[in-house]
C-alpha atoms as a PDB file:
ATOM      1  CA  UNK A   1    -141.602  81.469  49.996  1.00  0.00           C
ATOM      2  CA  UNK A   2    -142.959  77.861  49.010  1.00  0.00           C
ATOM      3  CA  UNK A   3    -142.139  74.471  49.989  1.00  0.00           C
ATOM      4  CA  UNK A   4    -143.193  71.182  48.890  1.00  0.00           C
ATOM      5  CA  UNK A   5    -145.694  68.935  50.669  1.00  0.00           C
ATOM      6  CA  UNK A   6    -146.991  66.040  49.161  1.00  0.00           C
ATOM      7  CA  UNK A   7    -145.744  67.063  46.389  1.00  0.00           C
ATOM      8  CA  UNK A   8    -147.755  69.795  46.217  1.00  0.00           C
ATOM      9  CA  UNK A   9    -146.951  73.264  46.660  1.00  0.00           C
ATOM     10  CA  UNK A  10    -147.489  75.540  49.410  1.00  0.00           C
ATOM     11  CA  UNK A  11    -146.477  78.689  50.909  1.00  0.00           C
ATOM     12  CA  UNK A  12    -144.148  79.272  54.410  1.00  0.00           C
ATOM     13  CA  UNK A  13    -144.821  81.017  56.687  1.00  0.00           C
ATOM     14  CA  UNK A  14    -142.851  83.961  54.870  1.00  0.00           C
ATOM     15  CA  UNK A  15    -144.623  83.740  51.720  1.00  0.00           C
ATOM     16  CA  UNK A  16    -148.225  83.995  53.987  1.00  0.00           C
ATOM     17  CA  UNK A  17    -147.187  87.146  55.643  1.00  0.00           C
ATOM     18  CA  UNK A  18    -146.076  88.242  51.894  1.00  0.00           C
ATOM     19  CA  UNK A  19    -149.490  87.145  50.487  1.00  0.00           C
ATOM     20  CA  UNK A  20    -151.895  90.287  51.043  1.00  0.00           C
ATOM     21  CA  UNK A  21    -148.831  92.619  49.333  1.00  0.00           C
ATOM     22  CA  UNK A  22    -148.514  90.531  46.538  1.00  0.00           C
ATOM     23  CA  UNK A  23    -152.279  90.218  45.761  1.00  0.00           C
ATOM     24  CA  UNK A  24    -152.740  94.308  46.222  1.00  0.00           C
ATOM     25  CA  UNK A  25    -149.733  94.301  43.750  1.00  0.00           C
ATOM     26  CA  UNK A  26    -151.573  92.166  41.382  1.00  0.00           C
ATOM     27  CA  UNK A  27    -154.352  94.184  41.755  1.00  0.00           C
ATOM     28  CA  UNK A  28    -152.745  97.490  40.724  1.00  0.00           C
ATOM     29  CA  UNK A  29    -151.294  95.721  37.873  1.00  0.00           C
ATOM     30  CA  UNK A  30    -154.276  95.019  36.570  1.00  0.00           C
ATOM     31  CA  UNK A  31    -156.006  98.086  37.063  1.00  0.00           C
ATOM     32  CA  UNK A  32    -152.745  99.865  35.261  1.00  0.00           C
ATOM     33  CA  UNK A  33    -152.612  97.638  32.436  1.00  0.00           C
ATOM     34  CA  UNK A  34    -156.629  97.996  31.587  1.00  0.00           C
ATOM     35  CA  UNK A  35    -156.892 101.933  32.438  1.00  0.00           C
ATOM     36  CA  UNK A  36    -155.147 105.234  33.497  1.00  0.00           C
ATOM     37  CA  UNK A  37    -153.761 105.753  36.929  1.00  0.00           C
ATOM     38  CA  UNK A  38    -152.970 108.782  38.627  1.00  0.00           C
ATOM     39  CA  UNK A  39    -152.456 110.534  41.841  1.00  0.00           C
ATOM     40  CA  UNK A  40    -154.882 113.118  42.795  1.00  0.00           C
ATOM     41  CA  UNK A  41    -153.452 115.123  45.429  1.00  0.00           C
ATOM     42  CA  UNK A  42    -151.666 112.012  47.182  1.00  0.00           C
ATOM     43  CA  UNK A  43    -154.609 109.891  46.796  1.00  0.00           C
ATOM     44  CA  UNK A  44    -155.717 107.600  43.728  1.00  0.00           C
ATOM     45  CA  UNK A  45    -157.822 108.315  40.458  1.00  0.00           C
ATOM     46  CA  UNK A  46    -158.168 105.948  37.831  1.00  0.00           C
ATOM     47  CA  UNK A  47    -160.272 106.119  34.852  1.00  0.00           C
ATOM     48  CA  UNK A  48    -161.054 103.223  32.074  1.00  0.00           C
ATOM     49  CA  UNK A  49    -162.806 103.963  28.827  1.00  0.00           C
ATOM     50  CA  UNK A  50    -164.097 101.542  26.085  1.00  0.00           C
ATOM     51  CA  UNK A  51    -164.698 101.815  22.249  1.00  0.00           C
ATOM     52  CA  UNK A  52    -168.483 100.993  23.376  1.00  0.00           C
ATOM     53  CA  UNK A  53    -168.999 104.252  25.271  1.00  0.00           C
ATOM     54  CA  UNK A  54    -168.494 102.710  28.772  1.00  0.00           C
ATOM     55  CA  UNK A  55    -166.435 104.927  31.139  1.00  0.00           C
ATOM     56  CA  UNK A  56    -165.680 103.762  34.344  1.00  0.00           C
ATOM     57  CA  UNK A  57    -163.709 106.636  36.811  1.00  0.00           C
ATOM     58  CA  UNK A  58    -162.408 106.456  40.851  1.00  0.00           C
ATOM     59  CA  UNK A  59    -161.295 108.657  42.652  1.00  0.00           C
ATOM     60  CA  UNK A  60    -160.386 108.185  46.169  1.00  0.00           C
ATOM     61  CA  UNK A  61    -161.395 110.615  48.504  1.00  0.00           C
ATOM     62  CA  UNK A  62    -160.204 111.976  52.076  1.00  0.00           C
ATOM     63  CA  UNK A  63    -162.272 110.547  54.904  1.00  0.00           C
ATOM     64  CA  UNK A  64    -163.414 114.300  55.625  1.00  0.00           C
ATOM     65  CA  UNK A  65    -165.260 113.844  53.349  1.00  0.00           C
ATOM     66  CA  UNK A  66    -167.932 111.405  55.368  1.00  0.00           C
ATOM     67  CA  UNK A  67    -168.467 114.301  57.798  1.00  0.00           C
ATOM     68  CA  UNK A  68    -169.979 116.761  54.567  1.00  0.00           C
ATOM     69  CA  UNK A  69    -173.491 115.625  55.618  1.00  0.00           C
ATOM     70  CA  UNK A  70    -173.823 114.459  51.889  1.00  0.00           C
ATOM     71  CA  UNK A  71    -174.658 110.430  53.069  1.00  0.00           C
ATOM     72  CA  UNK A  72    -176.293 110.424  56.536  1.00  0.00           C
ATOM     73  CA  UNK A  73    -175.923 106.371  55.760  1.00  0.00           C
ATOM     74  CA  UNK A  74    -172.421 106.258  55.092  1.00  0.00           C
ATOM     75  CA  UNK A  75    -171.788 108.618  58.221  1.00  0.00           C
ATOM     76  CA  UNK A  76    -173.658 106.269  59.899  1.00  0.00           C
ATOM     77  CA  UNK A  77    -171.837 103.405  58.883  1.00  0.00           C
ATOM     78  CA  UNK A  78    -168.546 104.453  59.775  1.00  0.00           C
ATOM     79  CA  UNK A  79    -170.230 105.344  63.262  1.00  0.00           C
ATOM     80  CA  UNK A  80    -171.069 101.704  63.523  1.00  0.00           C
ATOM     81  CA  UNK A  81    -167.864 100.538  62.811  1.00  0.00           C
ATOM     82  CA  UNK A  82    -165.931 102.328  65.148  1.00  0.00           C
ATOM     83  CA  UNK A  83    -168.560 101.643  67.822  1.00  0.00           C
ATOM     84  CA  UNK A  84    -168.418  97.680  66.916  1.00  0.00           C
ATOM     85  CA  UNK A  85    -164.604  97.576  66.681  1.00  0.00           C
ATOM     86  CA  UNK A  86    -164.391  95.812  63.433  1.00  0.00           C
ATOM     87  CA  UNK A  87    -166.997  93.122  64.358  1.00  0.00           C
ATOM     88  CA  UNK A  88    -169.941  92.169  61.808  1.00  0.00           C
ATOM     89  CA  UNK A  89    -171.810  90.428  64.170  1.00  0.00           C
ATOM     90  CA  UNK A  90    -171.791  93.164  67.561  1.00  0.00           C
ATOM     91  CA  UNK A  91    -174.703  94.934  68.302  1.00  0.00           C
ATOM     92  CA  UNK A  92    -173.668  98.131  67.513  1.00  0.00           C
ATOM     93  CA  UNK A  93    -173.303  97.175  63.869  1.00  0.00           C
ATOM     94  CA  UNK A  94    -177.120  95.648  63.385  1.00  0.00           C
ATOM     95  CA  UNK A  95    -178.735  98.824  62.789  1.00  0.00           C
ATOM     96  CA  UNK A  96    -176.989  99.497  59.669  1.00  0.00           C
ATOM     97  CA  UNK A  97    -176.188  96.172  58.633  1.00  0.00           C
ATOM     98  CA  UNK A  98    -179.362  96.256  56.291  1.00  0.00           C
ATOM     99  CA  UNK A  99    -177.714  99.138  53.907  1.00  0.00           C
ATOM    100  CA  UNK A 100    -174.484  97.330  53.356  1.00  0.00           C
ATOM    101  CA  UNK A 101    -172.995  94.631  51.282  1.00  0.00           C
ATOM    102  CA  UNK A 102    -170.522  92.019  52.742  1.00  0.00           C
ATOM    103  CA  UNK A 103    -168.023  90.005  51.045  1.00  0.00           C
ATOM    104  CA  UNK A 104    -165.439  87.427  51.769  1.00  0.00           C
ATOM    105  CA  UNK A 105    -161.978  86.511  49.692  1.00  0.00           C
ATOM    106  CA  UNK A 106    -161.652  83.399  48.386  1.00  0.00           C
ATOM    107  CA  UNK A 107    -159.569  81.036  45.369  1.00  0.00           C
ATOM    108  CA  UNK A 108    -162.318  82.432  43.217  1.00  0.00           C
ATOM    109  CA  UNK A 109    -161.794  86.191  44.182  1.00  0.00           C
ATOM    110  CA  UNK A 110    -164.429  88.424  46.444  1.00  0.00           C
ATOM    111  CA  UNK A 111    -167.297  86.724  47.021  1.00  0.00           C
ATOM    112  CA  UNK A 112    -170.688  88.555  48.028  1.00  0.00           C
ATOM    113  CA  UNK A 113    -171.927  86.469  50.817  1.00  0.00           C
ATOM    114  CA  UNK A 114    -174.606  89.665  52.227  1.00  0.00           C
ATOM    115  CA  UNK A 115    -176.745  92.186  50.209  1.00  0.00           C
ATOM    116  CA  UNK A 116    -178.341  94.241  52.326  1.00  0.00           C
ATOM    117  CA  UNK A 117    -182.547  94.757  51.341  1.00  0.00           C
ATOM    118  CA  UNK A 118    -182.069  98.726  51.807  1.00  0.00           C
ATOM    119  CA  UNK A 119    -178.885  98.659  50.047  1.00  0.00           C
ATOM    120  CA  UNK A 120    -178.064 101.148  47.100  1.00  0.00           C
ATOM    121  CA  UNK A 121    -177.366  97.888  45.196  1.00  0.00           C
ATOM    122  CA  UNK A 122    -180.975  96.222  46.158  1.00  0.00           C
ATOM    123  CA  UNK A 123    -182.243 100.319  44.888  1.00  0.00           C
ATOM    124  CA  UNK A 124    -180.446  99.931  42.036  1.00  0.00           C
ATOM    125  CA  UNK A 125    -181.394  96.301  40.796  1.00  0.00           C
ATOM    126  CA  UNK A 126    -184.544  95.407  42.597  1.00  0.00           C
ATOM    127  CA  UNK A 127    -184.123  93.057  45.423  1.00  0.00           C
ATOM    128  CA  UNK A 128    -185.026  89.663  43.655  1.00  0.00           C
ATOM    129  CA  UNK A 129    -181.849  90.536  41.179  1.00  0.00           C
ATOM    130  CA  UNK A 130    -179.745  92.008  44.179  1.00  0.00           C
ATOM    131  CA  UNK A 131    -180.085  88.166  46.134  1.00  0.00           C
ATOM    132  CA  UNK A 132    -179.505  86.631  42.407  1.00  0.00           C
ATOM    133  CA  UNK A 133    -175.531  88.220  43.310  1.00  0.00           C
ATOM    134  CA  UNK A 134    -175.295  86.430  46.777  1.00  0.00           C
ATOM    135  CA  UNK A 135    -172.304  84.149  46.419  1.00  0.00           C
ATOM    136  CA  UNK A 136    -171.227  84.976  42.714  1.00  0.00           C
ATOM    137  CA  UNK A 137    -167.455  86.208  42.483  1.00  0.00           C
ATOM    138  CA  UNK A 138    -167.111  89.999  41.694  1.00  0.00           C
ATOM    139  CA  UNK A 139    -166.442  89.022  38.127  1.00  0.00           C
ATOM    140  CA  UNK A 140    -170.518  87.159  37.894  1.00  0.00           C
ATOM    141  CA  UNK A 141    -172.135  90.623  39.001  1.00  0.00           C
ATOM    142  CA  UNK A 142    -173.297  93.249  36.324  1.00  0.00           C
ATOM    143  CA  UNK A 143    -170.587  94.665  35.206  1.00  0.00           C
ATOM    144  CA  UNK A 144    -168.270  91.673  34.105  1.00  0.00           C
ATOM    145  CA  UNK A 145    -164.842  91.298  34.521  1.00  0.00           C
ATOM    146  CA  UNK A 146    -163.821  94.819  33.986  1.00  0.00           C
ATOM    147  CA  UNK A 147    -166.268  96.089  36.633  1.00  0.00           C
ATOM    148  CA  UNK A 148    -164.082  93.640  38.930  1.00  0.00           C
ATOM    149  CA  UNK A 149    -160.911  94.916  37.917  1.00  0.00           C
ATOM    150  CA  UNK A 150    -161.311  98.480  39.203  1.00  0.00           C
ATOM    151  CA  UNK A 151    -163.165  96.913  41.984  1.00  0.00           C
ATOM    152  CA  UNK A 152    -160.356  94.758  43.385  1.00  0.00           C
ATOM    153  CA  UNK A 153    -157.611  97.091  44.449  1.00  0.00           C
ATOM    154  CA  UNK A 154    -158.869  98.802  46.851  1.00  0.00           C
ATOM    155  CA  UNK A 155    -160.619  96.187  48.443  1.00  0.00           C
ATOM    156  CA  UNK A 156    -156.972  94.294  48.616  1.00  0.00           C
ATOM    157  CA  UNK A 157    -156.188  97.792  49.875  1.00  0.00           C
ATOM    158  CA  UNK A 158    -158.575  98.134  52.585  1.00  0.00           C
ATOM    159  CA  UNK A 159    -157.757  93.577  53.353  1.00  0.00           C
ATOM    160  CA  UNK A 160    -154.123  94.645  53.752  1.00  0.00           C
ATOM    161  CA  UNK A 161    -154.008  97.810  56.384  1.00  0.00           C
ATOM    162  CA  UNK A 162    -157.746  96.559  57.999  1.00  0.00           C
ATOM    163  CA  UNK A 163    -158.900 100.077  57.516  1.00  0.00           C
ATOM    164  CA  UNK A 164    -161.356 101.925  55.652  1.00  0.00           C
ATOM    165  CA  UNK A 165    -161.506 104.032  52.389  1.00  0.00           C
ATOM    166  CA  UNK A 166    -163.523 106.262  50.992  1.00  0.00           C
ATOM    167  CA  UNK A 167    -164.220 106.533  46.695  1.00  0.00           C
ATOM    168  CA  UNK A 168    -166.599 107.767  44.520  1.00  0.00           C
ATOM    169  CA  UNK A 169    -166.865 106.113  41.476  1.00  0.00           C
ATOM    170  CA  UNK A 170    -169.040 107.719  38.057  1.00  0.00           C
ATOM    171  CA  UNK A 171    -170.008 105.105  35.398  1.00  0.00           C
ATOM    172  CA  UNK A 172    -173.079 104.020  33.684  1.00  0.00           C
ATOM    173  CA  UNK A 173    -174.840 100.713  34.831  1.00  0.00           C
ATOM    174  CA  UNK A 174    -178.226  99.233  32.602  1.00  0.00           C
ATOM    175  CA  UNK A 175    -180.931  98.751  35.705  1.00  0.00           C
ATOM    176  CA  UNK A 176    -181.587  95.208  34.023  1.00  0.00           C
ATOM    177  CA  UNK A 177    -179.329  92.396  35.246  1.00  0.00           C
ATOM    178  CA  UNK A 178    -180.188  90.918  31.281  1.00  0.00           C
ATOM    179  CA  UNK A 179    -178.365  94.384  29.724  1.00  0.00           C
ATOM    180  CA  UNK A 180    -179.894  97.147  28.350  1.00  0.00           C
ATOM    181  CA  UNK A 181    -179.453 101.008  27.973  1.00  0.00           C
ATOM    182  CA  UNK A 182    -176.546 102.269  30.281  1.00  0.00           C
ATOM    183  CA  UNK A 183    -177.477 104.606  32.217  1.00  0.00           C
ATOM    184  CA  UNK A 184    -175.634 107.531  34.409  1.00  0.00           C
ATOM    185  CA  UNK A 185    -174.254 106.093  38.057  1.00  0.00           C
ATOM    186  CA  UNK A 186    -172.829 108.273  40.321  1.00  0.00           C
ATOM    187  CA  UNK A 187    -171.850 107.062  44.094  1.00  0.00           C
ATOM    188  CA  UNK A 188    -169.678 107.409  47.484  1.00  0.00           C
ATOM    189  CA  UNK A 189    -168.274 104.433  49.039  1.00  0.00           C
ATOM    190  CA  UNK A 190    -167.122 103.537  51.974  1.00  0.00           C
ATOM    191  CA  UNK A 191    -165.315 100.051  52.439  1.00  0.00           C
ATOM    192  CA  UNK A 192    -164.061  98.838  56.090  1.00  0.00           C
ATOM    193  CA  UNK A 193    -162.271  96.089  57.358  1.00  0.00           C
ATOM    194  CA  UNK A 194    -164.235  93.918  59.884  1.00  0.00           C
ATOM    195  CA  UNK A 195    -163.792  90.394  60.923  1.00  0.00           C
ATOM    196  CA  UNK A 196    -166.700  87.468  61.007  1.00  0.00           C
ATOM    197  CA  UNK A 197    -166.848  85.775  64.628  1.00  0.00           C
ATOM    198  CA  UNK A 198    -164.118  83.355  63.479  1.00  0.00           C
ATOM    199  CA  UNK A 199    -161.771  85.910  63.320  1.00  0.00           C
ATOM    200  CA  UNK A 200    -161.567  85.961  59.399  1.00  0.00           C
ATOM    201  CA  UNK A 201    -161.704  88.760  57.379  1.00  0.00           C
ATOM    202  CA  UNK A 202    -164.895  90.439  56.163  1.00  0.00           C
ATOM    203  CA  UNK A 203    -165.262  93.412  53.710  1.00  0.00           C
ATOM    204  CA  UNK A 204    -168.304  95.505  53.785  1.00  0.00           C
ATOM    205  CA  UNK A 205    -169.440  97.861  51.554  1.00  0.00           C
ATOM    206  CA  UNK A 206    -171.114 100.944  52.654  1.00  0.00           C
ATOM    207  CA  UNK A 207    -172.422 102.466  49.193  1.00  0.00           C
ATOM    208  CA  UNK A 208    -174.807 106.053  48.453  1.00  0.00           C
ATOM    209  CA  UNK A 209    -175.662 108.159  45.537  1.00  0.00           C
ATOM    210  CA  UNK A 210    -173.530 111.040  44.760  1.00  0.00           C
ATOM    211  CA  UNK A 211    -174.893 114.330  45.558  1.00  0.00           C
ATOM    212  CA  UNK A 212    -172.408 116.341  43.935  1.00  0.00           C
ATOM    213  CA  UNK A 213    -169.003 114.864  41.935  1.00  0.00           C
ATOM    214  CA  UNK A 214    -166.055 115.643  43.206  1.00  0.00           C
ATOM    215  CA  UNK A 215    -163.740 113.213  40.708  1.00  0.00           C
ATOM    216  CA  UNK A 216    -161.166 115.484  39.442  1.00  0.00           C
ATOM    217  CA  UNK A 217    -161.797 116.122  35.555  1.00  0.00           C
ATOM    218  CA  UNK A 218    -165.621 115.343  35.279  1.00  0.00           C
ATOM    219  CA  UNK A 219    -168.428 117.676  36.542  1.00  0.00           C
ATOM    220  CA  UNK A 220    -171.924 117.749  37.378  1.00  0.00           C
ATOM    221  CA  UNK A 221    -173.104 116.867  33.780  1.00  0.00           C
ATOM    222  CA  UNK A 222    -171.902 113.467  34.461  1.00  0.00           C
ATOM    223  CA  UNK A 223    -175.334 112.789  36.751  1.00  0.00           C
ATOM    224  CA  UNK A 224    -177.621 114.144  34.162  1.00  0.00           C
ATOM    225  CA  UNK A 225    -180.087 111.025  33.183  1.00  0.00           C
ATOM    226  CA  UNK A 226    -179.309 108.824  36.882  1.00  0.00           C
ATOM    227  CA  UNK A 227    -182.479 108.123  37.894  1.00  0.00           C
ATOM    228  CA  UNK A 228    -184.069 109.647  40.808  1.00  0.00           C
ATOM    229  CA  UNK A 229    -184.788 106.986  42.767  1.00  0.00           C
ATOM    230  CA  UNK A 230    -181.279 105.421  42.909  1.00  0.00           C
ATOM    231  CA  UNK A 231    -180.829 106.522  46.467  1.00  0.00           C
ATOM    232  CA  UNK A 232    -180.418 104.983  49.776  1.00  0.00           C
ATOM    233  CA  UNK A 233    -183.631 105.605  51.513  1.00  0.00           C
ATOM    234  CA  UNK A 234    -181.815 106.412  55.119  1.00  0.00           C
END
């Protein structure tokens, strides 16, 4: 799996083809060891709760689901992607390339290299504090380091089989980047696989508000209070 060089370390060629498992190991791990894990029907829920009132809950959800005519943006999205084959940068892609968020792995973790100006995230924080996350690590956005953890699975999920997935995920987010009251956050997301014109891998992040919750255990009470206007304008 490793070998020396320089006496330095580095992986073979065996422990590179091992890499993406390990790190989606890692990631479940993490998410175990911080929250509850479950599956839902063969696909995964997890839920984290703090002594400070701050729920976090996924659920995964069957890719059916972007055909309910609940997000005409993420529908759209997934259109592009097929249409583009994976490719950020083809023509086919531009048109919705301005409601999505892109990120690219690094040492440092996921790195968010493109916020998108009609992005739920730009509704959500204004757009001079959505640009403020352009190149932080997942861990630097609002949200900290436990916002990252339940983030990071299925991103390493979606790296590893260079596919898409589909989650909604109910929480409660202050609008200021600078803290504040949490408030209610309910939203579908759709993350794909797709490749920069080097070849390397790309995640982008297809995001819209929740019309109706469909995360086993909670119900619609858990969008009373998220504001209005947190919608993708679409």
């Amino acid at each position: 799996m490793f070998e020396v060089d320089e006496r330095r370390y580095k992986l073979t060629q065996r422990g590179e083809e091992a890499l993406p498992e390990a790190r989606e190991f890692l990631a479940r791990g993490k998410v175990w060891i911080k929250g509850n894990t479950r599956s839902t029907g063969g696909l995964l829920r997890l839920s984290h709760e703090t002594p400070n009132g701050w729920n976090f809950y996924q659920q995964q959800r069957p890719l059916t689901q972007i055909w309910d005519g609940e997000s005409e943006m993420i529908k759209e999205a997934f259109s592009a992607w097929v249409q583009s084959e994976g490719r950020l940068e083809h023509e086919n892609f531009q048109q919705i390339r301005p409601y999505v968020l892109v990120y690219r792995d690094s040492p440092s973790g996921w790195i968010c290299i493109e916020v998108g100006q009609e992005s739920f995230y730009t509704s959500w924080w204004g757009w001079e504090n959505a640009r403020s996350s352009i190149g932080r690590p997942l861990g630097n956005f609002p949200g900290g380091p436990e916002f990252e953890a339940m983030l990071d699975f299925p991103f390493r999920e979606v790296q590893a089989n260079g596919g898409v997935r589909l989650d909604e995920v109910v929480t409660q987010m202050p609008r200021n980047t600078a803290g504040g009251e949490l408030i209610p956050l309910a939203y579908k997301r759709l993350l794909m696989a797709s490749r920069f014109p080097d070849g390397s891998f790309a995640l982008i992040s297809a995001v819209d508000r929740s019309r109706h919750v469909t995360i086993s255990g909670l119900d619609q009470d858990a969008m009373v209070g998220m504001p209005e206007d947190a919608i993708v304008g679409f």
